[in-house]
PDB file of N, CA and C in Angstrom:
ATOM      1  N   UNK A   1      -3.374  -9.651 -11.365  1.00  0.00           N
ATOM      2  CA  UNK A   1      -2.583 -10.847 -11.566  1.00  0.00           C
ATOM      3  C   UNK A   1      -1.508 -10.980 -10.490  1.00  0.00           C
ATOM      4  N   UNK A   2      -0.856 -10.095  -9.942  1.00  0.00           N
ATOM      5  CA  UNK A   2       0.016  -9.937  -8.820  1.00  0.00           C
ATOM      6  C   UNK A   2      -0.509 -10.561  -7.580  1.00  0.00           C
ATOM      7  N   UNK A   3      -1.582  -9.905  -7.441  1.00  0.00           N
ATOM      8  CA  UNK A   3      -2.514 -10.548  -6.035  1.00  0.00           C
ATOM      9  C   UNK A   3      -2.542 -11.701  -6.116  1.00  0.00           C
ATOM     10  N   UNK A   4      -2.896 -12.304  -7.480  1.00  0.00           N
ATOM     11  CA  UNK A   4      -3.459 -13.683  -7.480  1.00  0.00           C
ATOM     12  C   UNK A   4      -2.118 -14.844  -7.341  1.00  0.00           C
ATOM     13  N   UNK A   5      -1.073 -14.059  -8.376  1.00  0.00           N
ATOM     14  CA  UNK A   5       0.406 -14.920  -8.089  1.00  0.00           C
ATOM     15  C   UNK A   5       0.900 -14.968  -5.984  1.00  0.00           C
ATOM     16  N   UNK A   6       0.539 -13.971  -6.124  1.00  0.00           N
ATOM     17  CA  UNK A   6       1.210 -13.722  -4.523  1.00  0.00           C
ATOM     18  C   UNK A   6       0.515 -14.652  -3.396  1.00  0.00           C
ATOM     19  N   UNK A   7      -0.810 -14.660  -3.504  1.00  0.00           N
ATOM     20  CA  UNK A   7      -1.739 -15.759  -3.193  1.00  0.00           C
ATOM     21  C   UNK A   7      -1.871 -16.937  -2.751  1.00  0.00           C
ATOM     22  N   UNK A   8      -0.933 -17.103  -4.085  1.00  0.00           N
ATOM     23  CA  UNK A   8      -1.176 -18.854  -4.662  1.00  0.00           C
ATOM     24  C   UNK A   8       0.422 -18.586  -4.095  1.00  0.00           C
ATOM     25  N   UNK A   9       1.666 -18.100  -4.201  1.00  0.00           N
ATOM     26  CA  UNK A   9       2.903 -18.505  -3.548  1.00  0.00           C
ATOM     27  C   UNK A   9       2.396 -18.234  -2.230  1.00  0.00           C
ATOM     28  N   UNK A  10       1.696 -17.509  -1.422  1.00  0.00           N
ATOM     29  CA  UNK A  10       1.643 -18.171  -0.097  1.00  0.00           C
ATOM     30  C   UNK A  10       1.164 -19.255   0.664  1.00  0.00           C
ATOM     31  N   UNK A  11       0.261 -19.427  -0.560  1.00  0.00           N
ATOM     32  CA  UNK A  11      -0.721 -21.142  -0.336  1.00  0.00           C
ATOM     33  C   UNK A  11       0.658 -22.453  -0.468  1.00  0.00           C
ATOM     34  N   UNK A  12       1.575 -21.883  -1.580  1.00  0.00           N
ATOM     35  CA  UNK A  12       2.158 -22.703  -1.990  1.00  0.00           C
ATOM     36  C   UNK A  12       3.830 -23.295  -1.176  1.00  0.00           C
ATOM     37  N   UNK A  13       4.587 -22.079  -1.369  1.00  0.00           N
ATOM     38  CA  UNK A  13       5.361 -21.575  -0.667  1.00  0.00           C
ATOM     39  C   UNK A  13       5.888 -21.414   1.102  1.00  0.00           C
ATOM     40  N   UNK A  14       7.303 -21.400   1.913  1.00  0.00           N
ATOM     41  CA  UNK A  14       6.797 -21.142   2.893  1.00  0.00           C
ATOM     42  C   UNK A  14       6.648 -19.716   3.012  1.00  0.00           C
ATOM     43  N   UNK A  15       6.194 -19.253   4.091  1.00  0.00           N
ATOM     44  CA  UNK A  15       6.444 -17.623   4.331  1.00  0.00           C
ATOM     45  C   UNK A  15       7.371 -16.942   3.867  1.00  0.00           C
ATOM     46  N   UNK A  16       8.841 -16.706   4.574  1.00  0.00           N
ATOM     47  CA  UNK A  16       9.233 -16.165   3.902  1.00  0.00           C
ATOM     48  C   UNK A  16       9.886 -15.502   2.650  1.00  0.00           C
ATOM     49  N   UNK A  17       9.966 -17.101   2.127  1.00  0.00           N
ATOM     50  CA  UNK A  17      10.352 -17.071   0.377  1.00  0.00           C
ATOM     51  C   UNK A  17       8.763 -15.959  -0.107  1.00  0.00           C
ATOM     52  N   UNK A  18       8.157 -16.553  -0.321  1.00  0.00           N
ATOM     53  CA  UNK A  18       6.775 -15.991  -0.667  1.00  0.00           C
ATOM     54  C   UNK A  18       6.638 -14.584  -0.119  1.00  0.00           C
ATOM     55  N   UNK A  19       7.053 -13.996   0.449  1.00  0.00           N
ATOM     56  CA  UNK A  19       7.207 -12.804   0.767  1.00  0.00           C
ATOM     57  C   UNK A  19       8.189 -12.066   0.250  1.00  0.00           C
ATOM     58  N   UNK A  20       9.158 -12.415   0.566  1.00  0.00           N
ATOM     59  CA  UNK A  20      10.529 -11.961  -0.724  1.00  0.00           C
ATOM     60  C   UNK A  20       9.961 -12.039  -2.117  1.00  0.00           C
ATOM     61  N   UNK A  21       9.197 -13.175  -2.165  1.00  0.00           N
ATOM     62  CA  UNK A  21       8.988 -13.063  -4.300  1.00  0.00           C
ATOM     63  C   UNK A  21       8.270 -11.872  -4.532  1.00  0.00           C
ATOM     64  N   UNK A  22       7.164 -11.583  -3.295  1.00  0.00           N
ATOM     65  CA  UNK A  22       6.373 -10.670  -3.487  1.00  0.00           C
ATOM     66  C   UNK A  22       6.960  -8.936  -3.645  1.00  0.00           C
ATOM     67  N   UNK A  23       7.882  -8.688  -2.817  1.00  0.00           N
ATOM     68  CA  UNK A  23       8.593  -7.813  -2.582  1.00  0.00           C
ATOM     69  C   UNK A  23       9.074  -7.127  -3.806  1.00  0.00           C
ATOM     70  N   UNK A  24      10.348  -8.764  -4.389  1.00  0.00           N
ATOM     71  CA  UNK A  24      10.773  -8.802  -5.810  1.00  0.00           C
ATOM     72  C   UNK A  24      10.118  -8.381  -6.827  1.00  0.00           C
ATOM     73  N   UNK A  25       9.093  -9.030  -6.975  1.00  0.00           N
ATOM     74  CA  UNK A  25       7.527  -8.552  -8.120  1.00  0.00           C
ATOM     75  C   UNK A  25       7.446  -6.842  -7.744  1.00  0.00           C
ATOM     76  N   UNK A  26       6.963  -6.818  -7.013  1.00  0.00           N
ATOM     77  CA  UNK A  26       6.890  -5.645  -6.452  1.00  0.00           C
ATOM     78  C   UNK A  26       7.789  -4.907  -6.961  1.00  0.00           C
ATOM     79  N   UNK A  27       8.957  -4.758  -6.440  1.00  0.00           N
ATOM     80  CA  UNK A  27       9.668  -3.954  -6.983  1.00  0.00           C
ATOM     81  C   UNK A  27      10.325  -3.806  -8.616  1.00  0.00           C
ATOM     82  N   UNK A  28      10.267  -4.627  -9.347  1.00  0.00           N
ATOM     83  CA  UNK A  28      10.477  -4.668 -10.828  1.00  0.00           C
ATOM     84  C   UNK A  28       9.313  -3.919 -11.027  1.00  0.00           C
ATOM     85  N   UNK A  29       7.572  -4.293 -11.219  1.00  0.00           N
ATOM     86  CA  UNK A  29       7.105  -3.371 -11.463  1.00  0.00           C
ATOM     87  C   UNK A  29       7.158  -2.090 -11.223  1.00  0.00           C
ATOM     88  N   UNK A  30       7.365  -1.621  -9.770  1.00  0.00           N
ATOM     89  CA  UNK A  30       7.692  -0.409  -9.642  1.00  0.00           C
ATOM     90  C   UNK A  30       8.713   0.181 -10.571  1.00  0.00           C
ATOM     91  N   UNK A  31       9.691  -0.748 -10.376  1.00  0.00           N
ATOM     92  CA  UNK A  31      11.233   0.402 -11.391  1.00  0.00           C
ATOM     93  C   UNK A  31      10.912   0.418 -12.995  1.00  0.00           C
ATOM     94  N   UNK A  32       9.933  -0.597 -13.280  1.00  0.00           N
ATOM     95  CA  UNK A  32       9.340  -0.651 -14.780  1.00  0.00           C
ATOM     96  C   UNK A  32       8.286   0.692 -14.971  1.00  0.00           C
ATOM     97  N   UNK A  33       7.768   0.788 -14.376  1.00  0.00           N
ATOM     98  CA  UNK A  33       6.460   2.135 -14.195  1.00  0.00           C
ATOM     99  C   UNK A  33       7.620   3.352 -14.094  1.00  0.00           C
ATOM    100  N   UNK A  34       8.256   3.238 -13.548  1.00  0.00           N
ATOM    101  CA  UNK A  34       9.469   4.740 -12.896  1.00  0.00           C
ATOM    102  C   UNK A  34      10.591   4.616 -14.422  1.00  0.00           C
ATOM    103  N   UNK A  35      10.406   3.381 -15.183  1.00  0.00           N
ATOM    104  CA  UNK A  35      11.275   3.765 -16.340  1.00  0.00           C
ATOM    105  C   UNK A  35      10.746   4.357 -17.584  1.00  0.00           C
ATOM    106  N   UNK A  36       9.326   3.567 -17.597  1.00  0.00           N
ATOM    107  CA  UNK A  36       8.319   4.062 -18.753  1.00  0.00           C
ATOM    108  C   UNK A  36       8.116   4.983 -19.046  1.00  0.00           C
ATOM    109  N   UNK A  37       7.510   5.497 -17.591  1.00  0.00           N
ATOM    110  CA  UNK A  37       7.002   6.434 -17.640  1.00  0.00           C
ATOM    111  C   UNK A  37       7.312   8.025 -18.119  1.00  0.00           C
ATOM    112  N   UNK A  38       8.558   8.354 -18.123  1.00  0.00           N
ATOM    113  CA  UNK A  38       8.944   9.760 -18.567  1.00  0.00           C
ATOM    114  C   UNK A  38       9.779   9.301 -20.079  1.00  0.00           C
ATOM    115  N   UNK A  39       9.910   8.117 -20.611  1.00  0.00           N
ATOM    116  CA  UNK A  39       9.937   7.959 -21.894  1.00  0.00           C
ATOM    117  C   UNK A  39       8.751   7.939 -23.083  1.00  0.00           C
ATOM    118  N   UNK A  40       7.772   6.843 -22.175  1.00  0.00           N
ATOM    119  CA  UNK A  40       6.404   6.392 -23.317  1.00  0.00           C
ATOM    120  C   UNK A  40       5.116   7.487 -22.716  1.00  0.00           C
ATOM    121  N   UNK A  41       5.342   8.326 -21.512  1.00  0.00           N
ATOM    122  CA  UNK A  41       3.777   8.903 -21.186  1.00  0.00           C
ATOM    123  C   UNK A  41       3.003   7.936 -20.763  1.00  0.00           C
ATOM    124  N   UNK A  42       3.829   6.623 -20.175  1.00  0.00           N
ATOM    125  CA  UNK A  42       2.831   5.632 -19.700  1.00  0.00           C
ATOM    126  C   UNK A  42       2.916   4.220 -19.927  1.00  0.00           C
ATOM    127  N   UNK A  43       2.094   3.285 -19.581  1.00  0.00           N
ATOM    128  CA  UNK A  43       2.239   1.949 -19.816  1.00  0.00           C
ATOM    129  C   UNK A  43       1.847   1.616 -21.363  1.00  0.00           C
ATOM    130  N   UNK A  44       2.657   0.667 -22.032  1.00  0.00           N
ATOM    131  CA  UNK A  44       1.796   0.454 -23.408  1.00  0.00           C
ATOM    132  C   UNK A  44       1.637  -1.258 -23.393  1.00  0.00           C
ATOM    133  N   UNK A  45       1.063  -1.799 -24.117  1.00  0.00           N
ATOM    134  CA  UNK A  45       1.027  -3.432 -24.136  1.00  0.00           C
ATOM    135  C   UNK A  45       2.749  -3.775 -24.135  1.00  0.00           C
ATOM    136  N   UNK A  46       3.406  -3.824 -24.710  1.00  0.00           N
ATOM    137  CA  UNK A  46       4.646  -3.888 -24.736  1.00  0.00           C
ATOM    138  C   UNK A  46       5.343  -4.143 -23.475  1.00  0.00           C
ATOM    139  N   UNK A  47       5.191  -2.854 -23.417  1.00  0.00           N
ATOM    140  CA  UNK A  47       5.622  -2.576 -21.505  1.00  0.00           C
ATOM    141  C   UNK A  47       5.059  -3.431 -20.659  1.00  0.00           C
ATOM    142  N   UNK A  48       4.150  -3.875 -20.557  1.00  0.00           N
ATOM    143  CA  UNK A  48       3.488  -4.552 -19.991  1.00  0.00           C
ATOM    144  C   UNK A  48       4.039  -6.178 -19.823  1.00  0.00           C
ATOM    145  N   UNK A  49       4.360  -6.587 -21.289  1.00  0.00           N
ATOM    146  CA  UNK A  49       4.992  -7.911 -21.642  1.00  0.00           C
ATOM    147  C   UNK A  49       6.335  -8.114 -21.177  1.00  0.00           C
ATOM    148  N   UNK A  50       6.853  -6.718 -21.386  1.00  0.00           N
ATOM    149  CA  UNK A  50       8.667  -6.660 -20.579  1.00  0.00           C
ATOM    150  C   UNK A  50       8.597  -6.519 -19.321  1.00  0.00           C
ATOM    151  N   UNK A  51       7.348  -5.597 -18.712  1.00  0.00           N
ATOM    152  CA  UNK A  51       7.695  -6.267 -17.195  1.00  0.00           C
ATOM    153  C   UNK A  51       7.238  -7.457 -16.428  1.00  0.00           C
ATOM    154  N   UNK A  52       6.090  -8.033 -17.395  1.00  0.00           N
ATOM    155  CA  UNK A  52       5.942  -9.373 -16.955  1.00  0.00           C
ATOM    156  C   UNK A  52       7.235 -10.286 -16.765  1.00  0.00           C
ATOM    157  N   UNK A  53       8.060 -10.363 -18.240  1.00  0.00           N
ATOM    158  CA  UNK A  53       8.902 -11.238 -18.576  1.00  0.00           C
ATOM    159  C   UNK A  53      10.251 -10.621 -17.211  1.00  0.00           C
ATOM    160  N   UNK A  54      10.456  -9.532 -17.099  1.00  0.00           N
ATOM    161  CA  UNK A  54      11.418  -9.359 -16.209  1.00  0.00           C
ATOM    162  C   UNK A  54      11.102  -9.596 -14.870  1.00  0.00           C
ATOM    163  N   UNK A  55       9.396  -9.584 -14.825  1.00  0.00           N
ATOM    164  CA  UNK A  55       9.724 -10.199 -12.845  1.00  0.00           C
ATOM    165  C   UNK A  55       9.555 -11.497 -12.903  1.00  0.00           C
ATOM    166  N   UNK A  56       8.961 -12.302 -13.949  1.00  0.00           N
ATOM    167  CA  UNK A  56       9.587 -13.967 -13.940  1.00  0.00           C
ATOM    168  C   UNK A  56      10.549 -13.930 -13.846  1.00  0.00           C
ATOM    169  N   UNK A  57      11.535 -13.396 -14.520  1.00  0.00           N
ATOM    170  CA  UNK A  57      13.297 -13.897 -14.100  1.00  0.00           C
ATOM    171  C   UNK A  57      13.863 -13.407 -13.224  1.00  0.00           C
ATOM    172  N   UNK A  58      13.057 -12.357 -12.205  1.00  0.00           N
ATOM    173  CA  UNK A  58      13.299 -11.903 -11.258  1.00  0.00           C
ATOM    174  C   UNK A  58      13.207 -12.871 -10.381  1.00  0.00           C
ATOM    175  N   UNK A  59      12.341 -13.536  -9.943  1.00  0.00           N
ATOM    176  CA  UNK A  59      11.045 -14.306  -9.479  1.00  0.00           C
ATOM    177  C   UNK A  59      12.326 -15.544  -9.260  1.00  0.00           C
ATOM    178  N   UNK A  60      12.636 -16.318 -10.556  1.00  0.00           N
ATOM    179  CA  UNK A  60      13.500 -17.148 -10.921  1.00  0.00           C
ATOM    180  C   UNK A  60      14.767 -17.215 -10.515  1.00  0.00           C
ATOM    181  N   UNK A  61      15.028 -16.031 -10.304  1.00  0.00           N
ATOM    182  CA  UNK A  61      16.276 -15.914 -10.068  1.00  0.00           C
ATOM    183  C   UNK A  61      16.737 -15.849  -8.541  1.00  0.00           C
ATOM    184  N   UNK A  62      15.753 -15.155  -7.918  1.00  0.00           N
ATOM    185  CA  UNK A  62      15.518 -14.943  -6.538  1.00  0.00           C
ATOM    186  C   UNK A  62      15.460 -16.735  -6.270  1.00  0.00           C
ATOM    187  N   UNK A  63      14.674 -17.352  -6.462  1.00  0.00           N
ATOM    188  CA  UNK A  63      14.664 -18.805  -6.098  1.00  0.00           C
ATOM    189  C   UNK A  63      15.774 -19.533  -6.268  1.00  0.00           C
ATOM    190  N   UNK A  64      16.636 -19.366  -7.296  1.00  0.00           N
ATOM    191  CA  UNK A  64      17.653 -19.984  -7.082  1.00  0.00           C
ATOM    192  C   UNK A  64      18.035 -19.370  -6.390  1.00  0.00           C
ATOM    193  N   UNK A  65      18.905 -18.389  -5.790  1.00  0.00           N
ATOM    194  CA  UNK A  65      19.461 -17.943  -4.709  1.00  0.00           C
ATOM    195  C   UNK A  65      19.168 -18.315  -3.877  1.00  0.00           C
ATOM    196  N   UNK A  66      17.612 -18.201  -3.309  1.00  0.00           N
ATOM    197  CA  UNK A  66      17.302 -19.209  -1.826  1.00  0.00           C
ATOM    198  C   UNK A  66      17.551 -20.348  -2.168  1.00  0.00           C
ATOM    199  N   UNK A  67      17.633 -21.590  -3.095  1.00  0.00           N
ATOM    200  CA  UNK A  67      17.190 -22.489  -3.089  1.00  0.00           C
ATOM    201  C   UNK A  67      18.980 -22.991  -3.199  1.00  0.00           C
ATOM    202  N   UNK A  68      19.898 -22.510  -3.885  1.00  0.00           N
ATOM    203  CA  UNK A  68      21.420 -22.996  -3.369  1.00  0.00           C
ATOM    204  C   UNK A  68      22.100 -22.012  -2.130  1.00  0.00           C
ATOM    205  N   UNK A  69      21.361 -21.088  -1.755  1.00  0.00           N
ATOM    206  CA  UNK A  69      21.683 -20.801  -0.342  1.00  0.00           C
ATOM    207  C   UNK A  69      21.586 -21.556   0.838  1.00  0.00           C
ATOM    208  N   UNK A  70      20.243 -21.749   0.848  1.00  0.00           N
ATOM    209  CA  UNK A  70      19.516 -22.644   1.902  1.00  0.00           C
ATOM    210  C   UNK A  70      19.549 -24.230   1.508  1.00  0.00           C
ATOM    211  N   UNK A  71      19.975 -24.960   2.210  1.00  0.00           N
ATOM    212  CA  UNK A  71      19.517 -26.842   1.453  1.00  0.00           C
ATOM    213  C   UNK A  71      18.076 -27.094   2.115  1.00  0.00           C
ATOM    214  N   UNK A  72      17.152 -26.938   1.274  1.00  0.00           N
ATOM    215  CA  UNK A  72      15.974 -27.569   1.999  1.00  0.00           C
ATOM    216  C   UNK A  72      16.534 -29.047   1.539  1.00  0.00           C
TER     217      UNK A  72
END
């Protein structure tokens, strides 16, 4: 699902926003896997749903920042 989001923001997106989101994504999952993991022994559905929901607002949040940083 990452690939496919990342994809479609470069189809969509210019470069470098779309690269930053990717990064962003990127890295929430990572720190989500590095938090789970020595609590649950691993990913569970749950986990899964909280790090979805946290790199949307990652995602979200990052855009506003470019988007009242920069005036397109």
């Amino acid at each position: 699902m990452l690939l496919a989001t990342a994809v479609f923001n470069l189809l969509v997106l210019p470069w470098p926003i779309a690269i930053m989101l990717a990064i962003i994504t990127m890295l929430v999952r990572q720190g989500c896997g590095y938090w789970f993991q020595p609590q649950l022994g691993g990913y569970t559905g749950d986990c899964l749903g909280v790090t979805q929901q946290l790199a949307e607002i990652a995602g979200y949040l990052t855009l506003l920042a470019i988007t009242t940083h920069y005036h397109f």
